[in-house]
C-alpha atoms as a PDB file:
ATOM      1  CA  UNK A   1       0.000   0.000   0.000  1.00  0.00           C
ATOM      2  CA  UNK A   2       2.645   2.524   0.893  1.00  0.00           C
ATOM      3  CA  UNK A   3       4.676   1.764  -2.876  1.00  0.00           C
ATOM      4  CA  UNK A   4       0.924   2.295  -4.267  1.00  0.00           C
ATOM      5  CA  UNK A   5       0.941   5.698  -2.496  1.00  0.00           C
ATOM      6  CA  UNK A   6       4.232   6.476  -3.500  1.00  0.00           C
ATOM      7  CA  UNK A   7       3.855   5.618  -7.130  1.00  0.00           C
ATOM      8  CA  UNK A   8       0.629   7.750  -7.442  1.00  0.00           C
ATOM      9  CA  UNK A   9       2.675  10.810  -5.218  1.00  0.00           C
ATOM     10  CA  UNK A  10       5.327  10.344  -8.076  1.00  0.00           C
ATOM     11  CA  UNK A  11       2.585  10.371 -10.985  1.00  0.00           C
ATOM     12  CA  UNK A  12       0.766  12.943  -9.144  1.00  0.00           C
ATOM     13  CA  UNK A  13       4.404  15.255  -9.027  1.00  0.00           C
ATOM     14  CA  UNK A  14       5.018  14.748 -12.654  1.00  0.00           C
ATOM     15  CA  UNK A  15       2.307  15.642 -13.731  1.00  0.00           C
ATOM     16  CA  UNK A  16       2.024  19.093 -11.846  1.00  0.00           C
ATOM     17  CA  UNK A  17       5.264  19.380 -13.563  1.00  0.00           C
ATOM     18  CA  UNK A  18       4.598  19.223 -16.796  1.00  0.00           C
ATOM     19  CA  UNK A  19       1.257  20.230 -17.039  1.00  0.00           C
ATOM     20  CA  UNK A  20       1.867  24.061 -17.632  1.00  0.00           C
ATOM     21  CA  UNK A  21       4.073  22.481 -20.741  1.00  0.00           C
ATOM     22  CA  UNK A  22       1.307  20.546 -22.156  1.00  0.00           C
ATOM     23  CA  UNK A  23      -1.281  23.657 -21.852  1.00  0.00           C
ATOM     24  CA  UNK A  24       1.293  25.826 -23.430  1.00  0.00           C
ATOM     25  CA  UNK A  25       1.604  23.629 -26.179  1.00  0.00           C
ATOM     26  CA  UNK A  26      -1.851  24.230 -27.017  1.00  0.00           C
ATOM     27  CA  UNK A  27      -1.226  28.410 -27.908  1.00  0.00           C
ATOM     28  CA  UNK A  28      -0.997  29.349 -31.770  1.00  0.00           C
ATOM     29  CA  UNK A  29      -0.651  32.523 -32.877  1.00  0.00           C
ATOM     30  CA  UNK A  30      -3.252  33.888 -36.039  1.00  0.00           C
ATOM     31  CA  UNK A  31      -2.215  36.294 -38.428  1.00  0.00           C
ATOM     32  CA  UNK A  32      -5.255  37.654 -40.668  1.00  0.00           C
ATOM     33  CA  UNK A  33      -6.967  40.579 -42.078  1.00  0.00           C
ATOM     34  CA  UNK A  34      -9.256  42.556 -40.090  1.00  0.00           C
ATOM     35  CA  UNK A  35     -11.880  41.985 -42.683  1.00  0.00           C
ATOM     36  CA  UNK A  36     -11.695  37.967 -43.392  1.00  0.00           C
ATOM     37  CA  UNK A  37     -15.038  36.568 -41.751  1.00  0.00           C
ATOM     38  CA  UNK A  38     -13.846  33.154 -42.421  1.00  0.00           C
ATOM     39  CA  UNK A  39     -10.553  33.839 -40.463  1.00  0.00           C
ATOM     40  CA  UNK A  40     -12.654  34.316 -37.772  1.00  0.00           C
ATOM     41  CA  UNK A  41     -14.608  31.052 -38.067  1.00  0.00           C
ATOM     42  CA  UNK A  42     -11.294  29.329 -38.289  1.00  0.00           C
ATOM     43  CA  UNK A  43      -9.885  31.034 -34.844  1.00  0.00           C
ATOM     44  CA  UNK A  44     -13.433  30.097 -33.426  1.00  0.00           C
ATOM     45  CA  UNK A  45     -12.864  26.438 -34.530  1.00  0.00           C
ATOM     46  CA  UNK A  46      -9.651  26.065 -32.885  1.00  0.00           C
ATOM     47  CA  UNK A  47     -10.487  27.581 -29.793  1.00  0.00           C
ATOM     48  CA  UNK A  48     -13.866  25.147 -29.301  1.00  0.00           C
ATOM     49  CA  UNK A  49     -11.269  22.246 -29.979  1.00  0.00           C
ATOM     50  CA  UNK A  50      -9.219  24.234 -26.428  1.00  0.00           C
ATOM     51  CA  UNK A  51      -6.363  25.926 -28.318  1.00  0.00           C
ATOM     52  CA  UNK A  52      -5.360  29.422 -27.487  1.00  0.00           C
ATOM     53  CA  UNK A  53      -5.569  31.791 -29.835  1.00  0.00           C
ATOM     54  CA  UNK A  54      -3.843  34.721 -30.164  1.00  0.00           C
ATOM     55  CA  UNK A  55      -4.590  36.952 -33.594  1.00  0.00           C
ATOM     56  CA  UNK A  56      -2.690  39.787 -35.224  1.00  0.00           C
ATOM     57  CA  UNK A  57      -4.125  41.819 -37.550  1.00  0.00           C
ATOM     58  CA  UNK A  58      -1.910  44.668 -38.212  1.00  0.00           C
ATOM     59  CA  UNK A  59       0.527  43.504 -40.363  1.00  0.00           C
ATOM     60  CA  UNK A  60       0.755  42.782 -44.302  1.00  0.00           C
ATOM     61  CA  UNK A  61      -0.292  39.259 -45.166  1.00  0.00           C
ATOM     62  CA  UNK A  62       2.230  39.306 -47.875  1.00  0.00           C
ATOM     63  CA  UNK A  63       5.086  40.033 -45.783  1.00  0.00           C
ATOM     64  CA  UNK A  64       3.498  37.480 -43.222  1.00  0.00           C
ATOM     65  CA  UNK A  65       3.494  34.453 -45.395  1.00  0.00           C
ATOM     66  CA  UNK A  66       6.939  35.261 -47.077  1.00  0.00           C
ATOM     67  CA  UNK A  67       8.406  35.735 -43.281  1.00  0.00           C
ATOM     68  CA  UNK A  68       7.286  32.222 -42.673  1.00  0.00           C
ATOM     69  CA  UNK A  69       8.298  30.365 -45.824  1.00  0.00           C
ATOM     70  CA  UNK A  70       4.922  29.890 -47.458  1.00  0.00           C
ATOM     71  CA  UNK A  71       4.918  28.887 -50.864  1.00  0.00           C
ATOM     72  CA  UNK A  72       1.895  30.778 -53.276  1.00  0.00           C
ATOM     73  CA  UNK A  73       0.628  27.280 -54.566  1.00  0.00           C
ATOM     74  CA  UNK A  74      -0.167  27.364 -50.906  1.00  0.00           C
ATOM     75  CA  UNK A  75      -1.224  30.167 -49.512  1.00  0.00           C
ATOM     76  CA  UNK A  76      -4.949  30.962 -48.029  1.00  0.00           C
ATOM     77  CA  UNK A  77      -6.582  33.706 -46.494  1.00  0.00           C
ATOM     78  CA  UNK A  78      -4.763  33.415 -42.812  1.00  0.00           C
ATOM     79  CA  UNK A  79      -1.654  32.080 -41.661  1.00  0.00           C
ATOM     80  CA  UNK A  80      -0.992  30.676 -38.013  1.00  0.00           C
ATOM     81  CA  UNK A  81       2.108  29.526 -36.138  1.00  0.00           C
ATOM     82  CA  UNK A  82       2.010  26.610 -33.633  1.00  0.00           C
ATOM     83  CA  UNK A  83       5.075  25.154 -31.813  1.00  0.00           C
ATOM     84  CA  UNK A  84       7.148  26.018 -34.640  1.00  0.00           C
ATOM     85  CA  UNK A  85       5.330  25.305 -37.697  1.00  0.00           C
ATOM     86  CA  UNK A  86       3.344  27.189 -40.091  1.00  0.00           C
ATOM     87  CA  UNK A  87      -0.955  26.444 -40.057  1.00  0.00           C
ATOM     88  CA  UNK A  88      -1.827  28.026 -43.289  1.00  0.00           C
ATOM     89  CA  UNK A  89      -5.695  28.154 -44.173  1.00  0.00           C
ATOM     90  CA  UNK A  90      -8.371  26.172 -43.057  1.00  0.00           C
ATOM     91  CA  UNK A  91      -6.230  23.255 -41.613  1.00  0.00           C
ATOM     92  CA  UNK A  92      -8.804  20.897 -39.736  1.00  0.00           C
ATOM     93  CA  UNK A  93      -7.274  19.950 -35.972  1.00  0.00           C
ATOM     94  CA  UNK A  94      -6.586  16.311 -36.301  1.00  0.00           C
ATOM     95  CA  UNK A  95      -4.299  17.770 -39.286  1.00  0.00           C
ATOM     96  CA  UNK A  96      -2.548  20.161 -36.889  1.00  0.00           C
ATOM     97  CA  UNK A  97      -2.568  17.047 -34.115  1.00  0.00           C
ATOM     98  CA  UNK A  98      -0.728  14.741 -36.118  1.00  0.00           C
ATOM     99  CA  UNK A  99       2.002  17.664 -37.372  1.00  0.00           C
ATOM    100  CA  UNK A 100       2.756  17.849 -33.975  1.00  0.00           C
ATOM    101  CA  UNK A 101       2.756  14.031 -32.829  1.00  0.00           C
ATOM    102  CA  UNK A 102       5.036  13.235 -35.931  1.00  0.00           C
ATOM    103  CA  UNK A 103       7.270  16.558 -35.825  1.00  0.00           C
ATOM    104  CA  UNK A 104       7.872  16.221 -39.384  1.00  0.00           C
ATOM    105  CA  UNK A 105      10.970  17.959 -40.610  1.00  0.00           C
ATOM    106  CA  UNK A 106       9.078  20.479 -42.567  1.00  0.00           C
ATOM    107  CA  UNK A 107       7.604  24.203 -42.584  1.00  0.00           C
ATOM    108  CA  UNK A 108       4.370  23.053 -41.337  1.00  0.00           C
ATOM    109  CA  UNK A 109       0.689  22.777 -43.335  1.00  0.00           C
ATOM    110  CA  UNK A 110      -1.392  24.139 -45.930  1.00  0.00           C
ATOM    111  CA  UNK A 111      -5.151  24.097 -46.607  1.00  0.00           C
ATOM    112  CA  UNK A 112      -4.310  25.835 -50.364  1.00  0.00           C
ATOM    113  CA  UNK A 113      -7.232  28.095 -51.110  1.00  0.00           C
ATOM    114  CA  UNK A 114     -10.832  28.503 -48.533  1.00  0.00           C
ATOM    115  CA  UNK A 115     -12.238  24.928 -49.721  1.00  0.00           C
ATOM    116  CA  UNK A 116     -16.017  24.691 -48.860  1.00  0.00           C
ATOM    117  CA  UNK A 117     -16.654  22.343 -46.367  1.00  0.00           C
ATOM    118  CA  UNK A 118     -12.991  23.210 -44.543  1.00  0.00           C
ATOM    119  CA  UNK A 119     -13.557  24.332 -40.802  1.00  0.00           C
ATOM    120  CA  UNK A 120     -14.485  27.919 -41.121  1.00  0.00           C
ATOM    121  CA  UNK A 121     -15.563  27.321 -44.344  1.00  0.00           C
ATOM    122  CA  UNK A 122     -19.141  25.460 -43.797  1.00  0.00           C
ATOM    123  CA  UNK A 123     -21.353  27.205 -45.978  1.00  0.00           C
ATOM    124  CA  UNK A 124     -22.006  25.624 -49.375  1.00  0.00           C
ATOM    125  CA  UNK A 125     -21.700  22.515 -50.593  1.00  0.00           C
ATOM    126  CA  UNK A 126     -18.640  20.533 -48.943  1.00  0.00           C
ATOM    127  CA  UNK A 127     -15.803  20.095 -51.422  1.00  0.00           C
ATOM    128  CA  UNK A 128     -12.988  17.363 -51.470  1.00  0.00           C
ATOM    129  CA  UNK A 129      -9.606  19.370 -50.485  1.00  0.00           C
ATOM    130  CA  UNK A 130      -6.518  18.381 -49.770  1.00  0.00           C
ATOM    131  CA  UNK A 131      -4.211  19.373 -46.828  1.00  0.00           C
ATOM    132  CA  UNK A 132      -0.426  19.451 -47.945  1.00  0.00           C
ATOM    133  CA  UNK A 133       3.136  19.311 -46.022  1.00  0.00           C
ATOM    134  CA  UNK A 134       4.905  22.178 -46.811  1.00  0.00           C
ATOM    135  CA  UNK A 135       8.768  21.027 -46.986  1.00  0.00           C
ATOM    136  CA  UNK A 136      11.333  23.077 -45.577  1.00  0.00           C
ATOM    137  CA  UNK A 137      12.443  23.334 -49.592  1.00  0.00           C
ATOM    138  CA  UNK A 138       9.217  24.827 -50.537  1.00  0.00           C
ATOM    139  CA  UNK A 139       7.948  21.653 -52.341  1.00  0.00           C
ATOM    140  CA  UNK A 140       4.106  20.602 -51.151  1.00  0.00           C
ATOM    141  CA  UNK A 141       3.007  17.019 -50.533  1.00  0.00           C
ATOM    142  CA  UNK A 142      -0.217  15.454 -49.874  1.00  0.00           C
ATOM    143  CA  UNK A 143      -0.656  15.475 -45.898  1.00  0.00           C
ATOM    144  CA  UNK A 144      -4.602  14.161 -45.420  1.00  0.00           C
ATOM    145  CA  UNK A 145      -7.500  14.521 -47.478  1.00  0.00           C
ATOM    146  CA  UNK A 146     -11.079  16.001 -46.372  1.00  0.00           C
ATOM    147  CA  UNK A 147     -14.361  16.109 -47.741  1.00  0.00           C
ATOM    148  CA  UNK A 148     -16.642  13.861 -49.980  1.00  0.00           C
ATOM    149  CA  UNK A 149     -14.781  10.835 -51.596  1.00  0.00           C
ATOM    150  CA  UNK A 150     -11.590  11.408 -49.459  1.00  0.00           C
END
């Protein structure tokens, strides 16, 4: 009984620990126009799924995607930064999840374009849409696909 208690004292220290890690992990940083409704939708998305969201909104969007390393073939209306890597567009979370359970060596992800169907983009008819890797090279790949017949 006392190793039990002793154990769960150890779990119970660790985690204490490293909680304020884990919940920092969870902050991204949004930069967007003032005027993009859907960039809004998208920062309301990821704070329902218990990120923290911090937005900017003074700053070119030009110089903001070319300060991160994002390619035009894949560029969208906002661009966020998470842990080190680049969220551009309408990334859905279990995207953004798995970037940072595999730690890819890469810029980060792309949701080219404001698919219909995307998260922040729910009006109209779903589309299919793909989600790409962006490589630290500037090359794309095919991360995940979303939407009907993915």
């Amino acid at each position: 009984m006392k190793r039990w208690f002793s154990r769960m004292g150890i779990s119970l220290l660790f985690a204490a620990l490293f909680a304020p890690a884990a919940m920092a992990a969870s902050a991204l940083d949004v930069y967007s126009d003032p005027s993009c409704g859907c960039c809004g939708a998208w920062v309301d998305y990821m704070r329902a799924q218990g990120y923290t969201v911090t937005v900017y909104q003074d700053q070119p969007m030009a110089t903001v995607k070319a300060r991160f390393g994002v390619p035009p073939r894949a560029q969208s209306c906002h661009t966020a930064v998470i842990e080190g890597y680049v969220v551009e567009g309408h990334v859905p979370v279990e995207d953004i999840r798995r970037l940072l359970a595999e730690r890819p060596d890469a810029i980060g992800l792309a949701t080219p374009g404001m698919p219909m169907g995307s998260p922040g983009m729910e009006m109209g008819a779903p589309e299919r849409y793909d989600v790409v890797l962006i490589g630290r090279d500037g090359s794309t790949r095919v991360f995940a696909s979303h939407g009907p017949g993915a």
